[in-house]
PDB file of N, CA and C in Angstrom:
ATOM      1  N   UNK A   1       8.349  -9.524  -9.362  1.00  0.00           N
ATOM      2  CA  UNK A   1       9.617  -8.853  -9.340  1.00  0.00           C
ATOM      3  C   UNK A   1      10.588  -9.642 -10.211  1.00  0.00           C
ATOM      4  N   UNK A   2      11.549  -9.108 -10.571  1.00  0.00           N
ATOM      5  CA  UNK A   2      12.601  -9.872 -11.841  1.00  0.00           C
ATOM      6  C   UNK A   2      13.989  -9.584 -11.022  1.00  0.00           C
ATOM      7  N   UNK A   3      15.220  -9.697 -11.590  1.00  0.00           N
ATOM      8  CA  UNK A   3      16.096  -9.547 -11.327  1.00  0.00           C
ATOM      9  C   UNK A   3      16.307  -8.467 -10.938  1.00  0.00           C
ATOM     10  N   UNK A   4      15.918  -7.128 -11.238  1.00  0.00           N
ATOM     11  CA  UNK A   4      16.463  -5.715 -11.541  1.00  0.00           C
ATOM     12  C   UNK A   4      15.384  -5.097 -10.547  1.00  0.00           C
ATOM     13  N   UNK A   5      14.646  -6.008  -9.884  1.00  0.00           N
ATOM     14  CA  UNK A   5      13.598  -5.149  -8.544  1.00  0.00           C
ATOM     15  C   UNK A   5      12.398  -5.509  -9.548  1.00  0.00           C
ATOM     16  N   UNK A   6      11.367  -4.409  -8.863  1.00  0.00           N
ATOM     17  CA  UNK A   6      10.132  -4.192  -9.173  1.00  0.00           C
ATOM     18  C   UNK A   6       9.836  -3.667 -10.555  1.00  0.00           C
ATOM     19  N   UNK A   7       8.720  -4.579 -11.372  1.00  0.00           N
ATOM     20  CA  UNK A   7       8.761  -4.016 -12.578  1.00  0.00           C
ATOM     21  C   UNK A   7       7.991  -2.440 -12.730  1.00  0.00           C
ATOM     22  N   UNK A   8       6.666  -2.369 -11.312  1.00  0.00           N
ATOM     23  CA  UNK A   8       5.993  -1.620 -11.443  1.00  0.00           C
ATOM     24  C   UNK A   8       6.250  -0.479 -10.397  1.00  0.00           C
ATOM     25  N   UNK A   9       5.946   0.499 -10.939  1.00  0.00           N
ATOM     26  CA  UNK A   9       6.175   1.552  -9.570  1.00  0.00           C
ATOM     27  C   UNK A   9       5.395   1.814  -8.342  1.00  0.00           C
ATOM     28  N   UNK A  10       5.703   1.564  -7.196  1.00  0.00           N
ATOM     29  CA  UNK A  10       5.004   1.233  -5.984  1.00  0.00           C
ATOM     30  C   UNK A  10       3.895   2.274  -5.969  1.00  0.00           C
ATOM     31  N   UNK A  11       4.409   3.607  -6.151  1.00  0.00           N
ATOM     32  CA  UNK A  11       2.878   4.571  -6.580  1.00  0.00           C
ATOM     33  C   UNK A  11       1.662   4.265  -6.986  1.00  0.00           C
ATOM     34  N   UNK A  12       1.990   3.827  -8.214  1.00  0.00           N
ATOM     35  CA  UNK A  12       1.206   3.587  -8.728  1.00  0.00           C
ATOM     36  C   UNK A  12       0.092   2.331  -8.646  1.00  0.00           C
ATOM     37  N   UNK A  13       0.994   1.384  -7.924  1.00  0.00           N
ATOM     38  CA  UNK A  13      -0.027  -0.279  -7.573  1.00  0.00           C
ATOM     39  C   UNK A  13      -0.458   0.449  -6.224  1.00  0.00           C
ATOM     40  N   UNK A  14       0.066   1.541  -5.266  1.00  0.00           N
ATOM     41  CA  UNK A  14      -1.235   1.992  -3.958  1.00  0.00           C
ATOM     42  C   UNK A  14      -2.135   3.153  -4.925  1.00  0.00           C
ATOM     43  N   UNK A  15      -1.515   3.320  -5.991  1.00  0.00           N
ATOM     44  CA  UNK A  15      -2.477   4.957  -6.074  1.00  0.00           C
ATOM     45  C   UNK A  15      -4.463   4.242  -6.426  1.00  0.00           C
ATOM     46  N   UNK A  16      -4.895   3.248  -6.597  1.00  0.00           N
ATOM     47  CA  UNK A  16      -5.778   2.318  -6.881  1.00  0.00           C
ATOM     48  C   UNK A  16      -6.690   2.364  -5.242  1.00  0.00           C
ATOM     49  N   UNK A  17      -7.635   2.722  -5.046  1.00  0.00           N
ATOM     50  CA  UNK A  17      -8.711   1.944  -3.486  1.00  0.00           C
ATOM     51  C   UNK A  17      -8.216   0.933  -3.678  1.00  0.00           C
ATOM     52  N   UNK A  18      -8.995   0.259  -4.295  1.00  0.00           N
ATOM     53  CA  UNK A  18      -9.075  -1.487  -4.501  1.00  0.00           C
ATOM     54  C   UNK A  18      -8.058  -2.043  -4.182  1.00  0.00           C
ATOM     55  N   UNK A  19      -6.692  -1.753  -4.534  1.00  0.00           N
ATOM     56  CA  UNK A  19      -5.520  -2.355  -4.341  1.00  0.00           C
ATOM     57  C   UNK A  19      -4.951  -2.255  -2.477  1.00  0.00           C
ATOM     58  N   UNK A  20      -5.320  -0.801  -2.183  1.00  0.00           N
ATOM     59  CA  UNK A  20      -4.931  -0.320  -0.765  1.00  0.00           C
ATOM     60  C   UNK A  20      -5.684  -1.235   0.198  1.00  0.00           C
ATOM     61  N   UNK A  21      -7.328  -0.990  -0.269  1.00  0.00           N
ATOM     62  CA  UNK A  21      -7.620  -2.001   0.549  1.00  0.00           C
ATOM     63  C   UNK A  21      -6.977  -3.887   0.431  1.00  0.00           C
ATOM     64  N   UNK A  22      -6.813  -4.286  -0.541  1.00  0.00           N
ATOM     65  CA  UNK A  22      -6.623  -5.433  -0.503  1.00  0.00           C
ATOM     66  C   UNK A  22      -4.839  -5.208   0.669  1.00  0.00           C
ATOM     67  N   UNK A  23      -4.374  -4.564   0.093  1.00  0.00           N
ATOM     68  CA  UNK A  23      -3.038  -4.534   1.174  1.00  0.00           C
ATOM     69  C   UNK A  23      -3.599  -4.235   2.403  1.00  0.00           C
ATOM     70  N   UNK A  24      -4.507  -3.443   2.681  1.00  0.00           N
ATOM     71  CA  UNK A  24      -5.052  -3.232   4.129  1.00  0.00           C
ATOM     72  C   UNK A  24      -5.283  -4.953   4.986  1.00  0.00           C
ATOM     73  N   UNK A  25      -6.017  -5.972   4.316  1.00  0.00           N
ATOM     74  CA  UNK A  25      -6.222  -7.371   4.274  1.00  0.00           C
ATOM     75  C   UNK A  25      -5.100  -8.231   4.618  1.00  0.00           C
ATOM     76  N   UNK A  26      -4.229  -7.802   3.742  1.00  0.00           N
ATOM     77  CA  UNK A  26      -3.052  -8.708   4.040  1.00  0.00           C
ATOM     78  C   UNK A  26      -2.297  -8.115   5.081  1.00  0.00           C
ATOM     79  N   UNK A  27      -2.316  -6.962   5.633  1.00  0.00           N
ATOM     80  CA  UNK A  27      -1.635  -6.639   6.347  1.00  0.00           C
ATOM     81  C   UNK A  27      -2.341  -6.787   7.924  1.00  0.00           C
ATOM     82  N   UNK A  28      -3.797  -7.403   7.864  1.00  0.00           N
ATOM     83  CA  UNK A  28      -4.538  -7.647   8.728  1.00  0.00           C
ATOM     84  C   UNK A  28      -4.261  -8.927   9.295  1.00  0.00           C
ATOM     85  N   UNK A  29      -3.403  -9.674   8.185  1.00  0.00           N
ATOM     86  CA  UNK A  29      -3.620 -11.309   8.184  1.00  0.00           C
ATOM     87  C   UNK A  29      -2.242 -12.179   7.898  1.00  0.00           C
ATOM     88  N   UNK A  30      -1.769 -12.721   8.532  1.00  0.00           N
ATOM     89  CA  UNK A  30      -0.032 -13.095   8.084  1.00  0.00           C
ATOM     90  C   UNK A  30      -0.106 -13.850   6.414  1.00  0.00           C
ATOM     91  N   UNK A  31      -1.724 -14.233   5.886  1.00  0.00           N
ATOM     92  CA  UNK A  31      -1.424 -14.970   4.834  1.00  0.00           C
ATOM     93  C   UNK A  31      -2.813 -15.449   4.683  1.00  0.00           C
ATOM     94  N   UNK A  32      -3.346 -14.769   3.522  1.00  0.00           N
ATOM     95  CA  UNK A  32      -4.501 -15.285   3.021  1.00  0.00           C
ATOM     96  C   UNK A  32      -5.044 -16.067   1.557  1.00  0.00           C
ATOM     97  N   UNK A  33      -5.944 -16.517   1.383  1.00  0.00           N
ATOM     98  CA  UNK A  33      -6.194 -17.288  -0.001  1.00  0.00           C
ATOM     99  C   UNK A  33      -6.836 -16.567  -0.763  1.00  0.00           C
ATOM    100  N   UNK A  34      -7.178 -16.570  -2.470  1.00  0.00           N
ATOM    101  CA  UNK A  34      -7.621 -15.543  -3.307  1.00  0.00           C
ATOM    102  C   UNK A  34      -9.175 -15.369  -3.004  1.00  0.00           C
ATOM    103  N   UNK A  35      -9.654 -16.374  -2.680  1.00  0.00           N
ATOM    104  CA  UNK A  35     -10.722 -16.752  -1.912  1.00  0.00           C
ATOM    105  C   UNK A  35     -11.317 -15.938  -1.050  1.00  0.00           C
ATOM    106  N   UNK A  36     -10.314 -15.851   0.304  1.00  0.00           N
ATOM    107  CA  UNK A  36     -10.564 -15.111   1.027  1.00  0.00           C
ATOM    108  C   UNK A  36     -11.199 -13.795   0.674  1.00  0.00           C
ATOM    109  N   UNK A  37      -9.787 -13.084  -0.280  1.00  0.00           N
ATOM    110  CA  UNK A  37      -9.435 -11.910  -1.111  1.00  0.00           C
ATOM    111  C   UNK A  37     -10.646 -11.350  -1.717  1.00  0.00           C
ATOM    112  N   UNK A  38     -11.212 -12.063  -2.170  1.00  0.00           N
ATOM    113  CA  UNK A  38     -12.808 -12.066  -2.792  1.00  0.00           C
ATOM    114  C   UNK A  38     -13.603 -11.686  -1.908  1.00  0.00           C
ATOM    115  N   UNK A  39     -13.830 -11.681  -0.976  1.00  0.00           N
ATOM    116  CA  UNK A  39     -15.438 -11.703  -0.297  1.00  0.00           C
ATOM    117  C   UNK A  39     -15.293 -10.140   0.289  1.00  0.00           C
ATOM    118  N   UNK A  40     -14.660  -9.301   0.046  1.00  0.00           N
ATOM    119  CA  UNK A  40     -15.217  -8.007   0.845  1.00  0.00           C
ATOM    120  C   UNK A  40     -15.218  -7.185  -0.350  1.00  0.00           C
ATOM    121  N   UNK A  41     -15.261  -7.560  -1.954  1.00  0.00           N
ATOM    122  CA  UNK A  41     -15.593  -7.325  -3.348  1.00  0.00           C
ATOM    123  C   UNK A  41     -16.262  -7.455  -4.007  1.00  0.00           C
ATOM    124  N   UNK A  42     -17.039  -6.312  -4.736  1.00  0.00           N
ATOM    125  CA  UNK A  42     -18.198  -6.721  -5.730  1.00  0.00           C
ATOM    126  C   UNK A  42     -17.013  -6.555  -7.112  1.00  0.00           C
ATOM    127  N   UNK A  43     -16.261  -7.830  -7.087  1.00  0.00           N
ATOM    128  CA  UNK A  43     -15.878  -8.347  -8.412  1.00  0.00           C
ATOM    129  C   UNK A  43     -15.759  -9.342  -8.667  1.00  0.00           C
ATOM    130  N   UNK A  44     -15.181  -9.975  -9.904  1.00  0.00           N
ATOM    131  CA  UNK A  44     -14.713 -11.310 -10.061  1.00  0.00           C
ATOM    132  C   UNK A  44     -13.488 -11.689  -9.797  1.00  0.00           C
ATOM    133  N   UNK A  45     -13.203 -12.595  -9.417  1.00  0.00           N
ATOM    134  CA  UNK A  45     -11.631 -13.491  -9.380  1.00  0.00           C
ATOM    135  C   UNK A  45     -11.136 -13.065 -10.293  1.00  0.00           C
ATOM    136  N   UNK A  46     -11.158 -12.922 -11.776  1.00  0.00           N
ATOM    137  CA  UNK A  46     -10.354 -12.302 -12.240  1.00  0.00           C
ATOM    138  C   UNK A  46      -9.738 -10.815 -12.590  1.00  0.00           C
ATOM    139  N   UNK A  47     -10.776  -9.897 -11.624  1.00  0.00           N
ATOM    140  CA  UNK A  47     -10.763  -8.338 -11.817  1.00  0.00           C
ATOM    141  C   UNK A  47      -9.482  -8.087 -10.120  1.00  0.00           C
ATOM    142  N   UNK A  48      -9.877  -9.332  -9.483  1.00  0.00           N
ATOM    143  CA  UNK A  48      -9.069  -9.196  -7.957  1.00  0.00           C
ATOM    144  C   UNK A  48      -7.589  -9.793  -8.508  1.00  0.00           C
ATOM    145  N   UNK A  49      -7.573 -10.419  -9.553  1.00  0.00           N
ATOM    146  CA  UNK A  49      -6.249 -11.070  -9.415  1.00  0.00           C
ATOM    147  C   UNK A  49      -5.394 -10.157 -10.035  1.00  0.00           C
ATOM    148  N   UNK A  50      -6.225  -9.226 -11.215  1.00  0.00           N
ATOM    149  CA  UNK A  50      -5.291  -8.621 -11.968  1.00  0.00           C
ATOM    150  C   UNK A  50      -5.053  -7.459 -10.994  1.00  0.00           C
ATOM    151  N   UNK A  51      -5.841  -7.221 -10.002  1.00  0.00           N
ATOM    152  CA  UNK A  51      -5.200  -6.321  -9.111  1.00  0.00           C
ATOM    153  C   UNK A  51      -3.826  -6.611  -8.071  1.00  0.00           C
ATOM    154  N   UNK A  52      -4.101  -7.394  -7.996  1.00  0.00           N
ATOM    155  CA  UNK A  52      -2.908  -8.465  -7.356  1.00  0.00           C
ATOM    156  C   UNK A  52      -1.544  -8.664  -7.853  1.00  0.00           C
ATOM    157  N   UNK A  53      -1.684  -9.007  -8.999  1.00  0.00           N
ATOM    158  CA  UNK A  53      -0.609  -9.106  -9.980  1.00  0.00           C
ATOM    159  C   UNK A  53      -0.726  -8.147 -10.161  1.00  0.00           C
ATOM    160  N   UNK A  54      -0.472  -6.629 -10.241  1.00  0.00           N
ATOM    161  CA  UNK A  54       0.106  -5.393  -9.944  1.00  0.00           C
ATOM    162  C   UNK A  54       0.439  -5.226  -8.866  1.00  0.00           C
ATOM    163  N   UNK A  55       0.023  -5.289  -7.726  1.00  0.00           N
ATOM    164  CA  UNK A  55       1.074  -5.574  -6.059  1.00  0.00           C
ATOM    165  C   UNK A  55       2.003  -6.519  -6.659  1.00  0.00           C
ATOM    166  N   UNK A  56       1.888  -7.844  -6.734  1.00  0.00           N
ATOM    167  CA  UNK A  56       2.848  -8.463  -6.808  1.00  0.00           C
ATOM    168  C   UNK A  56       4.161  -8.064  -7.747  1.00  0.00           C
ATOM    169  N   UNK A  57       3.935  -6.986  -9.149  1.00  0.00           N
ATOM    170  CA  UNK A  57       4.717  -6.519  -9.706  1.00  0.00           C
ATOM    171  C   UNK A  57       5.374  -5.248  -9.131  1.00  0.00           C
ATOM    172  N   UNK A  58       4.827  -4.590  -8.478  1.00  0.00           N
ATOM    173  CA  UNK A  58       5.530  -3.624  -7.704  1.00  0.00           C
ATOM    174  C   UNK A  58       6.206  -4.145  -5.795  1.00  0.00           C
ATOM    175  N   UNK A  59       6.099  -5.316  -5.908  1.00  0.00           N
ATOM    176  CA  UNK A  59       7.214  -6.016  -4.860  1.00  0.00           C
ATOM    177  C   UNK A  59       6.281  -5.858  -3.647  1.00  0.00           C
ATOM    178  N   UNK A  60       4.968  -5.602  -3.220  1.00  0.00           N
ATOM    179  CA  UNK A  60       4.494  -5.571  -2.722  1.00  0.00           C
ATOM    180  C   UNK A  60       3.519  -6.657  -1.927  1.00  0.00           C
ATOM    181  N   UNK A  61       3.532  -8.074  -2.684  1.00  0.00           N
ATOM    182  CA  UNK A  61       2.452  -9.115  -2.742  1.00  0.00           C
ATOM    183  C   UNK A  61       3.338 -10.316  -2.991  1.00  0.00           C
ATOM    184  N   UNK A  62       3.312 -10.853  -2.053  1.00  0.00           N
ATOM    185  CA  UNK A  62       4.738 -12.548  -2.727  1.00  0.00           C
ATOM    186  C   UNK A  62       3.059 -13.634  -2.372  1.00  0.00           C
ATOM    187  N   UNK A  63       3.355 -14.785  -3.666  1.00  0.00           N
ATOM    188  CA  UNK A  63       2.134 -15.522  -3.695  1.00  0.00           C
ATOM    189  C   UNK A  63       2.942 -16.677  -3.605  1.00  0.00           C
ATOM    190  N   UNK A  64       1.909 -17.718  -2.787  1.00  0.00           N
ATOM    191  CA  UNK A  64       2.664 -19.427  -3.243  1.00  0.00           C
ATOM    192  C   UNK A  64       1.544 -20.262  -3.285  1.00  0.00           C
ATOM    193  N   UNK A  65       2.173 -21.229  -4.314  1.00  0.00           N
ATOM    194  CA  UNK A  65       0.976 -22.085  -4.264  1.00  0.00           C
ATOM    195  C   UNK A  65       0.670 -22.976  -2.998  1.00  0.00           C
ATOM    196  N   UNK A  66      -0.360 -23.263  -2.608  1.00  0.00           N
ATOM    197  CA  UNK A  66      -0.401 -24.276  -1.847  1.00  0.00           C
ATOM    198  C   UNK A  66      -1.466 -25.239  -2.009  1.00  0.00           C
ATOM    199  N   UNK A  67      -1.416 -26.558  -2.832  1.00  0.00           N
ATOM    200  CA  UNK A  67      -2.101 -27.581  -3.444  1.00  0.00           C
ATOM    201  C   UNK A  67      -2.608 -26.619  -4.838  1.00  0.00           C
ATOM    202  N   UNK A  68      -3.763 -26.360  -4.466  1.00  0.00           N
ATOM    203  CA  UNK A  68      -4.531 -25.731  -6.215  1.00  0.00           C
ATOM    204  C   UNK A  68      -4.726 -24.541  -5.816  1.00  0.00           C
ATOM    205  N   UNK A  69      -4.228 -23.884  -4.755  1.00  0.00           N
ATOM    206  CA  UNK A  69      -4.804 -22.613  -3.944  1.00  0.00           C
ATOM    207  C   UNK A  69      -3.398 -22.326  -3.682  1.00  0.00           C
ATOM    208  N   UNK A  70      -3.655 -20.494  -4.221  1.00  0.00           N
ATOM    209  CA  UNK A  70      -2.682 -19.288  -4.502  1.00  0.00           C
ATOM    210  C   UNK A  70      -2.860 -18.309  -3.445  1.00  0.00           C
ATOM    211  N   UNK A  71      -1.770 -18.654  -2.194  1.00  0.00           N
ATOM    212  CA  UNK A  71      -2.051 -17.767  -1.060  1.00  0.00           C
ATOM    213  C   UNK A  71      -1.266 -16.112  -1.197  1.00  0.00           C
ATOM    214  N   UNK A  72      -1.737 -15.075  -0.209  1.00  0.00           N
ATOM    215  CA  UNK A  72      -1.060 -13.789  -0.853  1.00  0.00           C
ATOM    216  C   UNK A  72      -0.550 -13.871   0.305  1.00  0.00           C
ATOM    217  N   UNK A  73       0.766 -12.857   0.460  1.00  0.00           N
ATOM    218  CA  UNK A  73       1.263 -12.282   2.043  1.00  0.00           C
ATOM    219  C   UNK A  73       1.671 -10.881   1.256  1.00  0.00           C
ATOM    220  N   UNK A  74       1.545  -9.932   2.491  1.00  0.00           N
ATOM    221  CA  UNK A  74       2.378  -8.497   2.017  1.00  0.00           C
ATOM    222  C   UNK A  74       3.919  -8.474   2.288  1.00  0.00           C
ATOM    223  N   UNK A  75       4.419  -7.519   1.479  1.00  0.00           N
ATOM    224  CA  UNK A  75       5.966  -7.842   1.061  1.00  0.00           C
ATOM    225  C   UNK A  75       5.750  -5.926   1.687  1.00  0.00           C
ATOM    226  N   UNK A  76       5.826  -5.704   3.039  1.00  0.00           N
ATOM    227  CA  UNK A  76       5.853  -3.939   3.073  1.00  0.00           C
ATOM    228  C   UNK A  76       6.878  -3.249   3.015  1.00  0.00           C
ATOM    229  N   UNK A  77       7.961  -4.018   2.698  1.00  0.00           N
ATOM    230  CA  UNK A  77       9.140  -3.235   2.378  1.00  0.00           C
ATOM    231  C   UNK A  77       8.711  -1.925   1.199  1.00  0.00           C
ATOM    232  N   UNK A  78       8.543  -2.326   0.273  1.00  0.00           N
ATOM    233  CA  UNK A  78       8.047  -1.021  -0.699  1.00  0.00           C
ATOM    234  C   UNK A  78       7.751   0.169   0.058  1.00  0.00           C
ATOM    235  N   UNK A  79       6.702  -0.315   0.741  1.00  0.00           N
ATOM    236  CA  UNK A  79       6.117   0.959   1.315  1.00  0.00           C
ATOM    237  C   UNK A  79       6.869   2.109   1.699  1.00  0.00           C
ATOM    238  N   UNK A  80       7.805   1.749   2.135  1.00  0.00           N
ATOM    239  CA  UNK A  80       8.996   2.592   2.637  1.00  0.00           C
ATOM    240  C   UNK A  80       9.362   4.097   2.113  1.00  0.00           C
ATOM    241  N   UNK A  81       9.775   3.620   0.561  1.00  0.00           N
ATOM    242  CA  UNK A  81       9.971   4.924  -0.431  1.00  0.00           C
ATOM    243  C   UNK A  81       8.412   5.882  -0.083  1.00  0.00           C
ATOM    244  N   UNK A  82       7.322   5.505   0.017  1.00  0.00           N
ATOM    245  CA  UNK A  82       6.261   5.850  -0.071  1.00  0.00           C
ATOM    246  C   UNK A  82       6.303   6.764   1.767  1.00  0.00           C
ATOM    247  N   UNK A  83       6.439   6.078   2.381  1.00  0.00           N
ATOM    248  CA  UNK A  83       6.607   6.599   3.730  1.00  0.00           C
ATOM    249  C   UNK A  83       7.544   8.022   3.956  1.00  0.00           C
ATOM    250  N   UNK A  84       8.853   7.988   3.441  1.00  0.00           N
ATOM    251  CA  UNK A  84       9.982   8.792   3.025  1.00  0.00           C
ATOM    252  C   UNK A  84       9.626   9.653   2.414  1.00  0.00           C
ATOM    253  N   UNK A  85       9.079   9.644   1.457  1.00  0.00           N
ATOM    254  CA  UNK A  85       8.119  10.633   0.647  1.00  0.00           C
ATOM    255  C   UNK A  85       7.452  11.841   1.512  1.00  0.00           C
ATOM    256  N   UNK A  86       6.376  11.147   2.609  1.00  0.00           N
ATOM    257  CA  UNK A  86       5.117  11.602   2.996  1.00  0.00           C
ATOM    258  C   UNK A  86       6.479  12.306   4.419  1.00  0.00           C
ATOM    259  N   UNK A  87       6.978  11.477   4.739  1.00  0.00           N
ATOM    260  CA  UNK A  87       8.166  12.234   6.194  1.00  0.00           C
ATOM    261  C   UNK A  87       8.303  13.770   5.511  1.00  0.00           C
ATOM    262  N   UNK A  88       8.608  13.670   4.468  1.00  0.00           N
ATOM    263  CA  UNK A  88       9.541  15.137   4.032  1.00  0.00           C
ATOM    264  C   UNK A  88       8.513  16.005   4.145  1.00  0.00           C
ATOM    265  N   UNK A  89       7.517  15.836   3.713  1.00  0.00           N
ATOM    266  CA  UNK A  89       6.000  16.932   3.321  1.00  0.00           C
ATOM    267  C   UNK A  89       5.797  17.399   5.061  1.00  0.00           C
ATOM    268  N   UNK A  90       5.680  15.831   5.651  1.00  0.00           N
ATOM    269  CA  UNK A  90       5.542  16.659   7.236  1.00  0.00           C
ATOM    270  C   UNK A  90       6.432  17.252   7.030  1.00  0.00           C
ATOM    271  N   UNK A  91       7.430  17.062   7.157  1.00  0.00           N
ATOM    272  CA  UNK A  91       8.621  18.439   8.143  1.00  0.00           C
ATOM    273  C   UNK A  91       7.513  19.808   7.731  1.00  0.00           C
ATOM    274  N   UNK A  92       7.405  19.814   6.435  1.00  0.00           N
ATOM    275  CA  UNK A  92       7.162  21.316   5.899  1.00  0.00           C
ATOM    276  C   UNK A  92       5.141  21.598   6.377  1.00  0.00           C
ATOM    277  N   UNK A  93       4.982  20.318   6.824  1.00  0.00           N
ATOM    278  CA  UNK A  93       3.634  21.088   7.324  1.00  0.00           C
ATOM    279  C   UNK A  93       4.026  21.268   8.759  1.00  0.00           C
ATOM    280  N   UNK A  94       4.814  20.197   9.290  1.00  0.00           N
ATOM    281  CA  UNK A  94       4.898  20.876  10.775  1.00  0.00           C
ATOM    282  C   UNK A  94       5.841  22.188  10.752  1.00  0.00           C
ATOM    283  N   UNK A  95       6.899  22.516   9.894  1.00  0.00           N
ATOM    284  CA  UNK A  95       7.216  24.107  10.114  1.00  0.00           C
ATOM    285  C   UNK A  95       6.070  24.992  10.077  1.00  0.00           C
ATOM    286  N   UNK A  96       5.310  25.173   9.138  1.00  0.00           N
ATOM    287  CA  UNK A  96       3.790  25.829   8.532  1.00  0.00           C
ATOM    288  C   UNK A  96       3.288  26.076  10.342  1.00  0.00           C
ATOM    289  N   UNK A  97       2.846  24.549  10.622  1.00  0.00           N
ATOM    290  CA  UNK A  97       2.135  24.432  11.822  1.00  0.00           C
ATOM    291  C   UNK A  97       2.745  25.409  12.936  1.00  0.00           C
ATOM    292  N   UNK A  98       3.753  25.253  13.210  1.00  0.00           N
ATOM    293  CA  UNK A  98       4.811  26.158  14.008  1.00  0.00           C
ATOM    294  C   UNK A  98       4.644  27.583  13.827  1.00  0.00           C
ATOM    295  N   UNK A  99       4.661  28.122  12.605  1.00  0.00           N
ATOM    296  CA  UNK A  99       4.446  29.567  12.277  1.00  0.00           C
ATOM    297  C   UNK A  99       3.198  29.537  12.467  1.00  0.00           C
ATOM    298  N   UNK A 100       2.171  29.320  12.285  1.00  0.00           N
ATOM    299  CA  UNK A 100       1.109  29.589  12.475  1.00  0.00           C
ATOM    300  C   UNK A 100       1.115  29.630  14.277  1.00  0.00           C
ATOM    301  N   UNK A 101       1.434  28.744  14.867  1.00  0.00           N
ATOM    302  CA  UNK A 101       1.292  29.169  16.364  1.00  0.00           C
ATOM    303  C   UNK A 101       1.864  30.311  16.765  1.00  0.00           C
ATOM    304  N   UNK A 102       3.016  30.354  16.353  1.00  0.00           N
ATOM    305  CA  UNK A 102       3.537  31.433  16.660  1.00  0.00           C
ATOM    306  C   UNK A 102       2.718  33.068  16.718  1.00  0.00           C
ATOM    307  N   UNK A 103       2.112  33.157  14.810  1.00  0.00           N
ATOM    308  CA  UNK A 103       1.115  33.951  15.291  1.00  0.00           C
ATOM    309  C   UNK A 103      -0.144  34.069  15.836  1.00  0.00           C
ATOM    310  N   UNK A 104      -0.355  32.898  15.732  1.00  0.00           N
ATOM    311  CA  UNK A 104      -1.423  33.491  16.536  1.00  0.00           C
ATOM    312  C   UNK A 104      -1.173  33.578  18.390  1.00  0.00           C
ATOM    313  N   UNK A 105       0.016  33.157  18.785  1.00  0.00           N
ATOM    314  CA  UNK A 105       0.276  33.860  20.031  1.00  0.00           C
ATOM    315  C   UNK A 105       0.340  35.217  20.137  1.00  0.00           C
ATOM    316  N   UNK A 106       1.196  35.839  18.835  1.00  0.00           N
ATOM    317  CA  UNK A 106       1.205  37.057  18.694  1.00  0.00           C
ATOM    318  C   UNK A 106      -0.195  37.886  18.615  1.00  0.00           C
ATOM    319  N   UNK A 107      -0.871  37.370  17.984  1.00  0.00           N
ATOM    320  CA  UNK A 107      -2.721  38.035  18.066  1.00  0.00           C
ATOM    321  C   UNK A 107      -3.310  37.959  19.516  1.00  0.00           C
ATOM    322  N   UNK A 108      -2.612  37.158  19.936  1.00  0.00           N
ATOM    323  CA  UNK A 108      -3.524  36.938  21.449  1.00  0.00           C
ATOM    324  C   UNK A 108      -2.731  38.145  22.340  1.00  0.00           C
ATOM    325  N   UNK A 109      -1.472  38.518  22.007  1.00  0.00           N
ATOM    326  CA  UNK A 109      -0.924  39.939  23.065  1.00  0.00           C
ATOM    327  C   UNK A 109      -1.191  41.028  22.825  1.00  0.00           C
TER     328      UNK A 109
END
């Protein structure tokens, strides 16, 4: 992140598996090592990091060093816009849902 927020758009660093799950991980864990990050992946350290460093550019992933080892934590504030998003769509499937009960009460008289 820079001064001006997130460089990347939060969409786009969840629209990725790979990335969701790795947030799935951190959100399993108050704080893990790249290490860790690795072992439920058929990739390399460097195919996981550059996934990483896209969370971390969309404000999602804060890293610190600790000795020679780069720990991750999730930052889920982002998520939010993403959440807000998906709220609005319900309303309009639960109206949908609603009319639909409705008739089919009406089919049942």
């Amino acid at each position: 992140m820079n001064a001006k927020g997130p460089v990347r758009d939060v969409y786009v660093a969840v629209a990725d598996p790979t990335r969701r799950k790795l947030l799935r991980l951190l959100a399993e864990a108050d704080e893990l090592p790249l290490y860790e990050l690795l072992l439920p992946f058929d990739m390399g350290r460097t195919a996981v990091s550059k996934h990483l460093a896209i969370l971390k550019e969309a404000g999602l992933v804060n890293d610190r060093k600790v000795g020679r080892e780069t720990r991750y934590q999730l930052n889920a504030a982002p998520l939010r816009e993403i959440q807000d998003w998906v709220a609005f769509y319900g309303k309009f499937w639960q109206q949908k849902f609603v009319l639909l009960q409705q008739l089919l009460e009406e089919d049942e008289e």
